[in-house]
C-alpha atoms as a PDB file:
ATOM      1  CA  UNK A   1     113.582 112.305  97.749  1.00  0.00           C
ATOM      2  CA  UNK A   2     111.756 113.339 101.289  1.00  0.00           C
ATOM      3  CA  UNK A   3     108.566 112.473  99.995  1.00  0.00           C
ATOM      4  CA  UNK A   4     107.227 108.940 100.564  1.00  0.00           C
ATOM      5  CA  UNK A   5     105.837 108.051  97.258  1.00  0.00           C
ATOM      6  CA  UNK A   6     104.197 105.042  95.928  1.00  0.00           C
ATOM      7  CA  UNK A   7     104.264 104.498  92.383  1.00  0.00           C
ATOM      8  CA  UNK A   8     102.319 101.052  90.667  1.00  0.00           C
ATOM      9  CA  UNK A   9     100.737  99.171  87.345  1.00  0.00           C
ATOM     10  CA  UNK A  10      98.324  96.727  86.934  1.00  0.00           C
ATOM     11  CA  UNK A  11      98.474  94.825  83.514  1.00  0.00           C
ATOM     12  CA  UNK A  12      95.017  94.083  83.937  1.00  0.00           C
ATOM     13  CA  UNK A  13      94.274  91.044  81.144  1.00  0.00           C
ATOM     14  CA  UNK A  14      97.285  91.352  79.519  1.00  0.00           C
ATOM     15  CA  UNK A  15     100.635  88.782  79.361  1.00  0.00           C
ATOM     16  CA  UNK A  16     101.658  85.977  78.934  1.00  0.00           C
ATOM     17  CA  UNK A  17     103.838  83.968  81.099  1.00  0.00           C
ATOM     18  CA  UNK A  18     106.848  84.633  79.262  1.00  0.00           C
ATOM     19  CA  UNK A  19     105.950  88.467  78.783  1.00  0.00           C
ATOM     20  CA  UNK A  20     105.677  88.781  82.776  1.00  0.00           C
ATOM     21  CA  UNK A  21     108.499  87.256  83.437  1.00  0.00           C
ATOM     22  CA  UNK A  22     110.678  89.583  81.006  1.00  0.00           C
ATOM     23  CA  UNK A  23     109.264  92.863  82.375  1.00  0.00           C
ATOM     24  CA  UNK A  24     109.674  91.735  86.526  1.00  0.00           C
ATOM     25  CA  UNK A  25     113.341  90.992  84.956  1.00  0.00           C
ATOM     26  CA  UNK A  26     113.780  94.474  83.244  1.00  0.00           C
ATOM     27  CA  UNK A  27     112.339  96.056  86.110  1.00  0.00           C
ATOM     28  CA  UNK A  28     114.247  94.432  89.026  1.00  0.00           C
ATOM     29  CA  UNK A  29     117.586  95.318  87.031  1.00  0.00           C
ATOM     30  CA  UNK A  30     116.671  98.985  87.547  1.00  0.00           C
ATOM     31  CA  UNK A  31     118.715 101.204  90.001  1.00  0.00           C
ATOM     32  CA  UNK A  32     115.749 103.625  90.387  1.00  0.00           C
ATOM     33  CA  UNK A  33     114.608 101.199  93.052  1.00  0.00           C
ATOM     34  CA  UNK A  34     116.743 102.075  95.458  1.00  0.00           C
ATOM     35  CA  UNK A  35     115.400 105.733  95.697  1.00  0.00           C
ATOM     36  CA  UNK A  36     114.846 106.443  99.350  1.00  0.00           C
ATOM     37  CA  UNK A  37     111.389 106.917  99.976  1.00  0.00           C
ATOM     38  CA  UNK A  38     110.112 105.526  97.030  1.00  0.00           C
ATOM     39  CA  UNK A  39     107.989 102.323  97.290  1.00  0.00           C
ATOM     40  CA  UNK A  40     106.830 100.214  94.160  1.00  0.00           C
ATOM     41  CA  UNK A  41     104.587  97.554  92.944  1.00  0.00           C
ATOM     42  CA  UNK A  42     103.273  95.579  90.161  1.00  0.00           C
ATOM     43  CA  UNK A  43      99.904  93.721  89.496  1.00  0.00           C
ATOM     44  CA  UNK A  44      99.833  90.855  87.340  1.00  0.00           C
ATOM     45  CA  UNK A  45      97.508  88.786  86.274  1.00  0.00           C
ATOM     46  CA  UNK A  46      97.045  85.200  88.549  1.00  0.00           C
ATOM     47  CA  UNK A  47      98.346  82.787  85.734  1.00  0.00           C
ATOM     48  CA  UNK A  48     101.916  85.138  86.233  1.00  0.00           C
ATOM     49  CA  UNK A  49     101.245  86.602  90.090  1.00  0.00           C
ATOM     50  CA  UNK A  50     103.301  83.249  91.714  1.00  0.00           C
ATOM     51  CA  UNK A  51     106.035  83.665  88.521  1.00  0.00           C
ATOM     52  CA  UNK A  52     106.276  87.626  89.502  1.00  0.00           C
ATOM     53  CA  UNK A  53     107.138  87.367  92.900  1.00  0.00           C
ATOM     54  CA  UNK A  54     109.720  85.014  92.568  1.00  0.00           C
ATOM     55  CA  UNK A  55     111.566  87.147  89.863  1.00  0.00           C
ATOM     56  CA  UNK A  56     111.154  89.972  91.844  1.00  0.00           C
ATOM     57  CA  UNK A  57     111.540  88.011  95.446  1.00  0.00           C
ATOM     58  CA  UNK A  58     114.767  90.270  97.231  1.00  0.00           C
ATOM     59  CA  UNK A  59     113.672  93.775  95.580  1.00  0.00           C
ATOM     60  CA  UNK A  60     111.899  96.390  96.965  1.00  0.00           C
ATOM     61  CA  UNK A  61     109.323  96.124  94.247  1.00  0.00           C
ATOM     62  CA  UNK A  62     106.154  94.893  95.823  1.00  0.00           C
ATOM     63  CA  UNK A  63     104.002  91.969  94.068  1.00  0.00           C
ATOM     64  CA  UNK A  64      99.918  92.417  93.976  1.00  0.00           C
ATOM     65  CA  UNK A  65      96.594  90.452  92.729  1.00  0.00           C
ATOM     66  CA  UNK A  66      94.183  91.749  90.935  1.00  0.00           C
ATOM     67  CA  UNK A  67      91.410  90.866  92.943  1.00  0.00           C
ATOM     68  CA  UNK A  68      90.192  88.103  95.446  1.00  0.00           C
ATOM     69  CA  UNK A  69      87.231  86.437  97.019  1.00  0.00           C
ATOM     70  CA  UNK A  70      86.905  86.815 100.868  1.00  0.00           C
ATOM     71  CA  UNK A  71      86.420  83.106 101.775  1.00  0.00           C
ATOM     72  CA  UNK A  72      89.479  81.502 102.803  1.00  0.00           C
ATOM     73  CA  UNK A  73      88.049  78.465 100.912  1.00  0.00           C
ATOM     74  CA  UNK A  74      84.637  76.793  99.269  1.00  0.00           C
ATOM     75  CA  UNK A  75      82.638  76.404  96.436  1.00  0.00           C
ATOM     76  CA  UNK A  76      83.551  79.391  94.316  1.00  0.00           C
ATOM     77  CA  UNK A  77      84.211  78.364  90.392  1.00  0.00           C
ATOM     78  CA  UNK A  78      86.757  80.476  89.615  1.00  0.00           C
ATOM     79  CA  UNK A  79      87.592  82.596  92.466  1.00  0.00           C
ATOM     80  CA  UNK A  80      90.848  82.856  94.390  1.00  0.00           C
ATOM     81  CA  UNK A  81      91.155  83.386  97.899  1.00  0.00           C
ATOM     82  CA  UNK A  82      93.015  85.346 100.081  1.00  0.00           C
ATOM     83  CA  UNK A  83      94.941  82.105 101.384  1.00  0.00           C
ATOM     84  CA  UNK A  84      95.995  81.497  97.702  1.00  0.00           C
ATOM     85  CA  UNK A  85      96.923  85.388  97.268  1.00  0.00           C
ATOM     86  CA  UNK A  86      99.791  85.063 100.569  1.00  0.00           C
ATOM     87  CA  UNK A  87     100.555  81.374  98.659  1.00  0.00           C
ATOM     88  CA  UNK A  88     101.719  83.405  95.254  1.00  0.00           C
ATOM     89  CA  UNK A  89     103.972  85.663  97.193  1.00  0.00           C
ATOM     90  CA  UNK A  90     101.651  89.134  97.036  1.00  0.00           C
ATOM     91  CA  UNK A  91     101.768  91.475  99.452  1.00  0.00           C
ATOM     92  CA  UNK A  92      99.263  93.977  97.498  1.00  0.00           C
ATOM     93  CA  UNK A  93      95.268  92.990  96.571  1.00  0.00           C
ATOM     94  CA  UNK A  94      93.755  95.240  94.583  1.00  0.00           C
ATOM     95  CA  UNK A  95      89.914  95.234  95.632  1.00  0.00           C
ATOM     96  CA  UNK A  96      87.034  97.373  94.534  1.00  0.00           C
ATOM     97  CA  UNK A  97      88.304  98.860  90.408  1.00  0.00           C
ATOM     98  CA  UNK A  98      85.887 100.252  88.748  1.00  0.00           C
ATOM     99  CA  UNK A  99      85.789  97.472  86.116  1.00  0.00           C
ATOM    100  CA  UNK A 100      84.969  95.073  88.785  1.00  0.00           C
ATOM    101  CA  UNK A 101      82.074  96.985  90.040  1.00  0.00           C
ATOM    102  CA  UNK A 102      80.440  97.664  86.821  1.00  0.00           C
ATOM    103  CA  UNK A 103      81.416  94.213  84.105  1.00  0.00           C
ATOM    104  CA  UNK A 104      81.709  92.193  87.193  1.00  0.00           C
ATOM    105  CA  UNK A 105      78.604  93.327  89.714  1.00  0.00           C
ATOM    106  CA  UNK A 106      80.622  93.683  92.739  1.00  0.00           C
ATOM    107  CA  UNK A 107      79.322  96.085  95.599  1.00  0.00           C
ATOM    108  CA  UNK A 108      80.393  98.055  98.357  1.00  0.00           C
ATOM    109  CA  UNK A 109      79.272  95.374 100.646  1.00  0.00           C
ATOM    110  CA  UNK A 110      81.688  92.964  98.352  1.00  0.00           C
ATOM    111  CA  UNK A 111      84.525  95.117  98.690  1.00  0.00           C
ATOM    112  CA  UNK A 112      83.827  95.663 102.439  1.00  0.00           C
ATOM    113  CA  UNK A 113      84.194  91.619 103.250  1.00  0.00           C
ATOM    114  CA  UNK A 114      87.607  91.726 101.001  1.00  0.00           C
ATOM    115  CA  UNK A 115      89.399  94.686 102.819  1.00  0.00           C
ATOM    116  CA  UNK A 116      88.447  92.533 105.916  1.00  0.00           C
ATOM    117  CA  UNK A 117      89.990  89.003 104.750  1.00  0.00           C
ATOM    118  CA  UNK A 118      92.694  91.133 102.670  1.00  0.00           C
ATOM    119  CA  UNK A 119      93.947  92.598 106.535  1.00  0.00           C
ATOM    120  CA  UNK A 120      93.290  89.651 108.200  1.00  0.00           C
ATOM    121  CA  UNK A 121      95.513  87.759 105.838  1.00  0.00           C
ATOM    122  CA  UNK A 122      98.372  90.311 106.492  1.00  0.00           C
ATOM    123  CA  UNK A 123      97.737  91.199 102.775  1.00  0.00           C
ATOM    124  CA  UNK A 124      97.698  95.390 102.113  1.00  0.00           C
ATOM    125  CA  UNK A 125      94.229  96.341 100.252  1.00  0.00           C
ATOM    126  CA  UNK A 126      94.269  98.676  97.361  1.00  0.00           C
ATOM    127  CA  UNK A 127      90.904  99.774  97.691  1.00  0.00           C
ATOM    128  CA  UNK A 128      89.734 101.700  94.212  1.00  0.00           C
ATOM    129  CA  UNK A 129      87.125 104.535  94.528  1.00  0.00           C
ATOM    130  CA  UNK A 130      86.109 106.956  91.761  1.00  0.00           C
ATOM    131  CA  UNK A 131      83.302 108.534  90.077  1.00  0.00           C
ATOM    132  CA  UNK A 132      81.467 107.966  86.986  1.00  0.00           C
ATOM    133  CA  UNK A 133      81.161 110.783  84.499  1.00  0.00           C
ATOM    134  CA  UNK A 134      77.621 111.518  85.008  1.00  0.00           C
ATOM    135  CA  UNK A 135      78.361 111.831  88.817  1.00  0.00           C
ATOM    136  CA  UNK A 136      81.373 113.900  87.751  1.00  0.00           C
ATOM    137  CA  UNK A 137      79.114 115.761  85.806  1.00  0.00           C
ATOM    138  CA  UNK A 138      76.221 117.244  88.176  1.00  0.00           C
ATOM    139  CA  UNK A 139      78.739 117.291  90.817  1.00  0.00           C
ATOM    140  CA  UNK A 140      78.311 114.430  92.713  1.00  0.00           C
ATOM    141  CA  UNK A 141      81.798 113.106  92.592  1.00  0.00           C
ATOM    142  CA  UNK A 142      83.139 114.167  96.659  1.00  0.00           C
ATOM    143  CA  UNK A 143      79.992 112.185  97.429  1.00  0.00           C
ATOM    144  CA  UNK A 144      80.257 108.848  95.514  1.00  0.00           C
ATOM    145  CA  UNK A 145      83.990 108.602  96.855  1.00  0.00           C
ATOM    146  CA  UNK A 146      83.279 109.907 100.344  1.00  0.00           C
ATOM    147  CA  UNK A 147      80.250 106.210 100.284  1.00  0.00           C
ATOM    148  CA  UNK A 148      82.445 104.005  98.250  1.00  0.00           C
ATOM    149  CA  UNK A 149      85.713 104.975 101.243  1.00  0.00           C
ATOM    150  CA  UNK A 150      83.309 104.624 104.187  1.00  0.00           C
ATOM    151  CA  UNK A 151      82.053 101.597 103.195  1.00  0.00           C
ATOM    152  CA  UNK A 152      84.909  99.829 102.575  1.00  0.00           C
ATOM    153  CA  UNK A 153      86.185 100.505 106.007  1.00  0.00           C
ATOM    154  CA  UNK A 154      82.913  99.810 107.928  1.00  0.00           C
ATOM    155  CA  UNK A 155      83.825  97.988 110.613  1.00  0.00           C
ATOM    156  CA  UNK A 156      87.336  98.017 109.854  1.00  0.00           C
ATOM    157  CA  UNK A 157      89.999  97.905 112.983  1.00  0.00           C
ATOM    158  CA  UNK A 158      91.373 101.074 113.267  1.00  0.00           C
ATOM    159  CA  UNK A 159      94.570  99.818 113.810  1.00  0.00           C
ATOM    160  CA  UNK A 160      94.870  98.175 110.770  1.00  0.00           C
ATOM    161  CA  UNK A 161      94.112 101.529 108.828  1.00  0.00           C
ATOM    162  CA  UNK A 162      97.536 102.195 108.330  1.00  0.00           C
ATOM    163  CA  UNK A 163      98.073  98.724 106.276  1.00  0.00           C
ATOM    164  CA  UNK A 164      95.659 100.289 103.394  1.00  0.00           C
ATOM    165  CA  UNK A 165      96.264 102.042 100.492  1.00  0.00           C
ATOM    166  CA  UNK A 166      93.872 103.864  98.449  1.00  0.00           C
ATOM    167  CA  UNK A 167      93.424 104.584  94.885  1.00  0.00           C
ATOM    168  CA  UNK A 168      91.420 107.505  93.106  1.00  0.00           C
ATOM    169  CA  UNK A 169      90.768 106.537  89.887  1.00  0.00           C
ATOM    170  CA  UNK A 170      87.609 108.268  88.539  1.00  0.00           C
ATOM    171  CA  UNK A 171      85.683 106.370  85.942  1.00  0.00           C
ATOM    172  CA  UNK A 172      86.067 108.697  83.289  1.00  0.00           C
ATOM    173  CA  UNK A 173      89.557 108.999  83.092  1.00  0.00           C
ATOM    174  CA  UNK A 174      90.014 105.306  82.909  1.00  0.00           C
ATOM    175  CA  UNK A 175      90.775 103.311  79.636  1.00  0.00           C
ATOM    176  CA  UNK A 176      91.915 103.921  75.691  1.00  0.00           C
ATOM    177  CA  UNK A 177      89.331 106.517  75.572  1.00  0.00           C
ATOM    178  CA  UNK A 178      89.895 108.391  79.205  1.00  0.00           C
ATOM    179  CA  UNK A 179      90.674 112.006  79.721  1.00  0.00           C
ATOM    180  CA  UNK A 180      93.214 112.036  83.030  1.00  0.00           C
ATOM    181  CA  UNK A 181      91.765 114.511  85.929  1.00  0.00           C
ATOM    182  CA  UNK A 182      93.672 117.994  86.115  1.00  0.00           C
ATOM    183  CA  UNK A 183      96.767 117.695  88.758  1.00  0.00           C
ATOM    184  CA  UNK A 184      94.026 120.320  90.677  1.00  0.00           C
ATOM    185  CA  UNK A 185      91.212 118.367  90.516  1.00  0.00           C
ATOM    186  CA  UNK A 186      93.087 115.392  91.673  1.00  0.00           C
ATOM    187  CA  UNK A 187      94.407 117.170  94.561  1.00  0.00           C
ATOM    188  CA  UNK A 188      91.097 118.428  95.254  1.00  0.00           C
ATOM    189  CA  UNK A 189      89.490 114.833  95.502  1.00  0.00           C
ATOM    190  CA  UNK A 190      92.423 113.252  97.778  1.00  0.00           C
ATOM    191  CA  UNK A 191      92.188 115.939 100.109  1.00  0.00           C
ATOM    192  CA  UNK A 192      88.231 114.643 100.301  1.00  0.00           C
ATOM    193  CA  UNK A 193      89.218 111.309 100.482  1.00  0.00           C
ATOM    194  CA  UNK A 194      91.687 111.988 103.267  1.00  0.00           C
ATOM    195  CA  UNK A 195      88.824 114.030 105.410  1.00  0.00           C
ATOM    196  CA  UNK A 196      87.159 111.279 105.441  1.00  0.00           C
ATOM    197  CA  UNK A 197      89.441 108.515 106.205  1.00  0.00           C
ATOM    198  CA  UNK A 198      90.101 111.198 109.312  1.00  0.00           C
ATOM    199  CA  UNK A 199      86.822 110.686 110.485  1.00  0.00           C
ATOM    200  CA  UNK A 200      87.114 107.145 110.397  1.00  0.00           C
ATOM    201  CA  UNK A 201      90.144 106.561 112.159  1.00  0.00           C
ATOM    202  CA  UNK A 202      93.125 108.535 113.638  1.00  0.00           C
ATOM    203  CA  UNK A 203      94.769 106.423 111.706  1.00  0.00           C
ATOM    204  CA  UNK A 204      92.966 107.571 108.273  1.00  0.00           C
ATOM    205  CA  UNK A 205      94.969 110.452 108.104  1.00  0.00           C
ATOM    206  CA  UNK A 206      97.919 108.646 107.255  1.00  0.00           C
ATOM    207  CA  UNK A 207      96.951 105.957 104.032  1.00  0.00           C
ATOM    208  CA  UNK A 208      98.716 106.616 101.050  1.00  0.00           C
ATOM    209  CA  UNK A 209      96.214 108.368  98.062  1.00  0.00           C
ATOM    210  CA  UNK A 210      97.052 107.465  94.836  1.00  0.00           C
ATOM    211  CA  UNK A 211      95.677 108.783  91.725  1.00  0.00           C
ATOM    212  CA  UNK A 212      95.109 106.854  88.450  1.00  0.00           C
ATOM    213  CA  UNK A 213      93.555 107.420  85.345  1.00  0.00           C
ATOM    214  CA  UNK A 214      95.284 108.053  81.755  1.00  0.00           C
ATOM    215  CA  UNK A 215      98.609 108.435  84.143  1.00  0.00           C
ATOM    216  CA  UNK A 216     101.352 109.183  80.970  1.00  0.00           C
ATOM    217  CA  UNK A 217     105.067 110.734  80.991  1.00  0.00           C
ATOM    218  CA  UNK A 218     103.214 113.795  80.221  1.00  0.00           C
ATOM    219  CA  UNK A 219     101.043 114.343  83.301  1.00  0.00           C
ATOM    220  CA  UNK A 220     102.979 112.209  86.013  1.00  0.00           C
ATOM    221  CA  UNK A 221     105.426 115.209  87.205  1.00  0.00           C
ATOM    222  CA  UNK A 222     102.506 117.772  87.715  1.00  0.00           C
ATOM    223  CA  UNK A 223     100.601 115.145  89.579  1.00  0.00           C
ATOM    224  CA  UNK A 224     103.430 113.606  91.595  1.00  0.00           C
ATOM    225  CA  UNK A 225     104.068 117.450  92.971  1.00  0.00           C
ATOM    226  CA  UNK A 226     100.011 117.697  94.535  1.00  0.00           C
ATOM    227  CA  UNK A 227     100.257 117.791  98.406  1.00  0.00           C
ATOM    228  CA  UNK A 228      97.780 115.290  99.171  1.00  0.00           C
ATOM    229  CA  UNK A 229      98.867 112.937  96.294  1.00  0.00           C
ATOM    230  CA  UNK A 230     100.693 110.229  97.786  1.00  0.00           C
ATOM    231  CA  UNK A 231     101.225 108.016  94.625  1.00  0.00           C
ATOM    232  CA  UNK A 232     100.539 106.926  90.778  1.00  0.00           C
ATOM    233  CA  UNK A 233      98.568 104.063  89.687  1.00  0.00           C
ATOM    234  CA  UNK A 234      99.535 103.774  86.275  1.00  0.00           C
ATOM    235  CA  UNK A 235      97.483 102.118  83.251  1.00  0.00           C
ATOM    236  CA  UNK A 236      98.593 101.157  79.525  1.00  0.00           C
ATOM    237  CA  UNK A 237     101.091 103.936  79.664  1.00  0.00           C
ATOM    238  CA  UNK A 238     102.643 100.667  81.860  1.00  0.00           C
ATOM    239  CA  UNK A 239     102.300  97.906  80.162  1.00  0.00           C
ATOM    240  CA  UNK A 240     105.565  98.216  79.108  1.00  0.00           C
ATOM    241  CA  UNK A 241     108.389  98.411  81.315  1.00  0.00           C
ATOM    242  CA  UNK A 242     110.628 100.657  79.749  1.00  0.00           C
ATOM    243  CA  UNK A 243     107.524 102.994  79.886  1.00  0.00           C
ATOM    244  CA  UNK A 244     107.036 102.334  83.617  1.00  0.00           C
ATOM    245  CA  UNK A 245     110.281 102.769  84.445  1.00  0.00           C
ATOM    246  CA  UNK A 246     110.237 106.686  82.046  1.00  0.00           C
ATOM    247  CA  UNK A 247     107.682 107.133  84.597  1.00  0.00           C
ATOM    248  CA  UNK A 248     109.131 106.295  87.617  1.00  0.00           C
ATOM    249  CA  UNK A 249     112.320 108.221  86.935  1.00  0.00           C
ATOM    250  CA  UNK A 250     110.201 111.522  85.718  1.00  0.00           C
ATOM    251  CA  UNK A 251     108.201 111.351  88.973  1.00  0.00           C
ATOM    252  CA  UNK A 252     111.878 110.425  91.128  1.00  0.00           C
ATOM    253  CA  UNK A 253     113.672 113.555  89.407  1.00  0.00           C
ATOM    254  CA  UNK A 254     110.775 116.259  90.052  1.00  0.00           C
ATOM    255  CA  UNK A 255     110.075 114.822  93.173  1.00  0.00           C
ATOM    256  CA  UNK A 256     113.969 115.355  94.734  1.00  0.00           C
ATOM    257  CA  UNK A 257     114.264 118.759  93.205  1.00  0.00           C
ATOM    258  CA  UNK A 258     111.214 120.343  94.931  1.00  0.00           C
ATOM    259  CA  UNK A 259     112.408 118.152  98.418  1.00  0.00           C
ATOM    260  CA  UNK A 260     113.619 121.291 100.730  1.00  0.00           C
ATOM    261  CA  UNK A 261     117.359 121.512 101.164  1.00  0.00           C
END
């Protein structure tokens, strides 16, 4: 496998305890793992994210929150800080999803500040951009990523580009009732959001694009073989591991047979 490719779930509000620490345990026992060039990662939710990482502490498998504050510390009911992120064991924040911008309120600005204290925290940001389907819809979609990209990384050190990670996941093609973007479409859009990472930074160029959005068995090859698609983000077709891990050894397979000899 010559391609560097990251592959990830989140199980968003889902788990128990008990459930988290069985699926970290089937997942860690997998050889698929030690595919060269293939880098993966798991989201929990907080009450499991210190439980997690110490199942999967010694793997390759990388550990990531589901969100964070950017205060190290203060009077924020119900927040958790980057300082408490590092304390669990992650090495991944997810910042920015879609379901956090529009249940939650959080705005570019709000992202901004967390891809700050996410980097300064030696934590790598998973910063989610996408489009809603009435921006998809008259067209607007290469614009509403380009803003949502550039202002995340306002201000941002260009050295510390390289630490990022994003993730396309349009609005529409997230959740039970999503439709997943064509592999073309896909391609399309990451090649967009790479331009403009470009612009930002020499270093742009280089962050890992994943796509996610209704990512299944069914779709994961033909997307996994786009040029500028770097990675999966995977939903419910996750949440459990043998499904994951159906996944991860579809995309490993078609991945090493179109590798050049």
């Amino acid at each position: 496998m010559e391609k560097r490719f990251w592959i990830g779930t989140s199980w968003k509000m889902n788990k128990t305890l008990s459930e988290a620490k069985a699926y970290a345990s089937v997942l860690r026992q997998s050889a698929v793992w030690g595919t060269v060039g293939l880098r993966g990662f798991v989201v929990p939710p907080f009450t499991a994210l210190a439980a997690v990482a110490r199942e999967l502490e010694g793997s390759p498998i990388l550990v990531g929150a589901q969100t964070m504050h950017w205060a190290d510390h203060g009077p924020y009911t119900g927040e958790i800080s980057p300082r408490m992120v590092v304390d669990c064991g992650a090495r991944i924040v997810e910042l920015g999803h879609s379901e956090r911008r529009g249940s939650f309120g959080e705005t570019d600005r709000d992202v901004n500040r967390k891809v700050k204290a996410a980097l300064g925290h030696g934590l790598r940001p998973l910063v989610c951009v996408g489009e809603t389907a009435e921006e998809n819809r008259v067209g607007a979609g290469p614009e509403t990523v380009s803003r949502q990209v550039k202002m995340a990384f306002h201000g941002v050190d260009a050295r510390l580009f390289s630490r990022a990670l994003i993730a396309y996941e349009p609005v529409w093609a997230i959740g039970e009732q999503g439709r997943p973007a064509s592999a073309d479409y896909a391609n399309a859009m990451h090649g967009t959001i790479r331009a403009v990472l470009a612009g930002l930074s020499p270093e742009g160029a280089s962050v890992p694009i994943l796509y996610g959005g209704s990512v299944a068995e069914g779709n994961s090859a033909a997307l996994a073989l786009q040029p500028e698609v770097d990675g999966l983000f995977v939903g419910r077709a996750a949440w459990e591991a043998e499904g994951f891990l159906r996944i991860v050894e579809s995309v490993v397979a078609v991945v090493a047979a179109e590798a050049p000899v």
